[in-house]
C-alpha atoms as a PDB file:
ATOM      1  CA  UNK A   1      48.854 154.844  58.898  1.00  0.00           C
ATOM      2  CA  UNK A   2      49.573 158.461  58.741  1.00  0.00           C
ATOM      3  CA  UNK A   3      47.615 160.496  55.568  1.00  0.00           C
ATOM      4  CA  UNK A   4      51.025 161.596  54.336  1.00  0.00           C
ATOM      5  CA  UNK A   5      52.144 157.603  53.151  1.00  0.00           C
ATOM      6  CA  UNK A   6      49.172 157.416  51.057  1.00  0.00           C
ATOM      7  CA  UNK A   7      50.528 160.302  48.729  1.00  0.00           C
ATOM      8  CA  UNK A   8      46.662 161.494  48.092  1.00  0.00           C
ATOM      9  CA  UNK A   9      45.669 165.007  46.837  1.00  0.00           C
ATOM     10  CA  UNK A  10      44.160 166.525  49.696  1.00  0.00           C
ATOM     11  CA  UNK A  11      41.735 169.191  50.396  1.00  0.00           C
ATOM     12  CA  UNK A  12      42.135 171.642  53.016  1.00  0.00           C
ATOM     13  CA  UNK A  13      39.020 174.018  54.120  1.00  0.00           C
ATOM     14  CA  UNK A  14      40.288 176.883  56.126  1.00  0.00           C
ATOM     15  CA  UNK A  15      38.002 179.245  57.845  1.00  0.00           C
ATOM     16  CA  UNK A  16      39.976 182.120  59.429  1.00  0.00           C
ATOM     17  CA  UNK A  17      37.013 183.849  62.206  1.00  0.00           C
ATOM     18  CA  UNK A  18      38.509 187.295  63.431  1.00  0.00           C
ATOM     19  CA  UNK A  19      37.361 190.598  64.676  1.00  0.00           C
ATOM     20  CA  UNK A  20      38.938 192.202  61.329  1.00  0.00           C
ATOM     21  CA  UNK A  21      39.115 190.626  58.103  1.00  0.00           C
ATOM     22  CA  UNK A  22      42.429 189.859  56.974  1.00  0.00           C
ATOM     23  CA  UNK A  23      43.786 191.210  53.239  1.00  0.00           C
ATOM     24  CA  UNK A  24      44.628 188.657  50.624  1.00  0.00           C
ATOM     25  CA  UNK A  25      48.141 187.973  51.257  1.00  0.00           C
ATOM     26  CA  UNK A  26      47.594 187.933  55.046  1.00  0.00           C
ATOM     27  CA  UNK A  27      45.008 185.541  54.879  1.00  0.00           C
ATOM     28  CA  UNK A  28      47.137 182.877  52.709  1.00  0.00           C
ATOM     29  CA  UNK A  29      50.818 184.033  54.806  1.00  0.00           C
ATOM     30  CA  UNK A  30      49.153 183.153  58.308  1.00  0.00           C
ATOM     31  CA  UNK A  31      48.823 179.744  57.269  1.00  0.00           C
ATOM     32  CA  UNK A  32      52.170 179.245  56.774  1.00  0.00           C
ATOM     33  CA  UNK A  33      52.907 177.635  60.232  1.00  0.00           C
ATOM     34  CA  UNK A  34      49.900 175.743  60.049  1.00  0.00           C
ATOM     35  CA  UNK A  35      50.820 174.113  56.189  1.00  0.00           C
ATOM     36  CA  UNK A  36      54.305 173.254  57.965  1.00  0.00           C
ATOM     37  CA  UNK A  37      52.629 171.182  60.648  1.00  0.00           C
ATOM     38  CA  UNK A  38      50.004 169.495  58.995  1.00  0.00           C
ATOM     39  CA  UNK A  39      53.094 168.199  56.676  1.00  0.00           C
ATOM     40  CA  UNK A  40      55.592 167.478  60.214  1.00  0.00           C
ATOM     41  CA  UNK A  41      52.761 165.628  61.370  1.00  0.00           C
ATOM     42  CA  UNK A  42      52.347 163.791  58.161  1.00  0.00           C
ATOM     43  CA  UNK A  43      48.091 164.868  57.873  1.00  0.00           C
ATOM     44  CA  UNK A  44      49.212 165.737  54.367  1.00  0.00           C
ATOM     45  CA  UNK A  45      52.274 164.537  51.967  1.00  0.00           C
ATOM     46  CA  UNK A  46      53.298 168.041  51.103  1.00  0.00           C
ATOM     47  CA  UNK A  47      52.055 171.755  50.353  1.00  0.00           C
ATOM     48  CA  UNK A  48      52.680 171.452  46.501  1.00  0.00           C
ATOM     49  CA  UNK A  49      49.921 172.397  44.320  1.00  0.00           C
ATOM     50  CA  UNK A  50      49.924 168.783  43.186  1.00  0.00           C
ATOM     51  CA  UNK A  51      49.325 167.518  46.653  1.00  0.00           C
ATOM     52  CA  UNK A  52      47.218 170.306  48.095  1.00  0.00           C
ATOM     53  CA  UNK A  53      43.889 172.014  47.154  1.00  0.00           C
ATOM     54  CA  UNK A  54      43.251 175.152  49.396  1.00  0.00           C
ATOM     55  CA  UNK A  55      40.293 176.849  50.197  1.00  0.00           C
ATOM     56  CA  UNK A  56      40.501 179.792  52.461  1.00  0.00           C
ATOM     57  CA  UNK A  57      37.393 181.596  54.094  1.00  0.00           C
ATOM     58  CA  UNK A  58      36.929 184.443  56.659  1.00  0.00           C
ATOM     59  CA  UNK A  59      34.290 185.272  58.604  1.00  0.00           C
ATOM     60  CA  UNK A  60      34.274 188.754  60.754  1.00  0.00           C
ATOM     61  CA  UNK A  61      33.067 188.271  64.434  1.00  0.00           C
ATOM     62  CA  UNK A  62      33.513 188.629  67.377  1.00  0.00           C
ATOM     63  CA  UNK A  63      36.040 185.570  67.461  1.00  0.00           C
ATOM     64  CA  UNK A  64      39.259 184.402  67.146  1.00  0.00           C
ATOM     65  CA  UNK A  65      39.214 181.200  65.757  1.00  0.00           C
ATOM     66  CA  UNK A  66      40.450 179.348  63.004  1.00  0.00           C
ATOM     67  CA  UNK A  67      38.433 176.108  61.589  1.00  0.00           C
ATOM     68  CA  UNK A  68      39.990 173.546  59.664  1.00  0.00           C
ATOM     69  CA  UNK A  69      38.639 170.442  57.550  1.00  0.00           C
ATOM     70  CA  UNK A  70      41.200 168.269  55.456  1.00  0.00           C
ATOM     71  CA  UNK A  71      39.365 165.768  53.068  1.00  0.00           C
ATOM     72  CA  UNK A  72      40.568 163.692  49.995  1.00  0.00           C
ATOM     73  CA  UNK A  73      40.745 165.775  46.621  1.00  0.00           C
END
């Protein structure tokens, strides 16, 4: 059963990893894409504030990577 029928408040633990940090409306609009898929492929029910709790980190290094954890609210 996909995470999206259960209609649960999830958590979402982003950790953006880049050779420059991103400001603060970068590092939320970049996610965009990635908010639209995890709700296409029904991980979570929506991208309300009722259904989603995000927490957004960066690191600076030598990297590009992005990390992400989604856990129950």
């Amino acid at each position: 059963m996909a995470m999206a029928n259960l209609k649960k408040r999830m958590r979402l633990d982003v950790t953006l990893i880049h050779k420059k940090l991103y400001d603060v409306d970068a590092k939320y609009t970049c996610l965009k894409p990635i908010l639209d898929s995890l709700v296409t492929l029904q991980f979570l029910a929506g991208d309300t504030e009722e259904l989603l709790e995000l927490h957004v980190e960066q690191q600076k290094l030598n990297a590009e990577e992005t990390m992400i954890v989604i856990r129950e609210a």
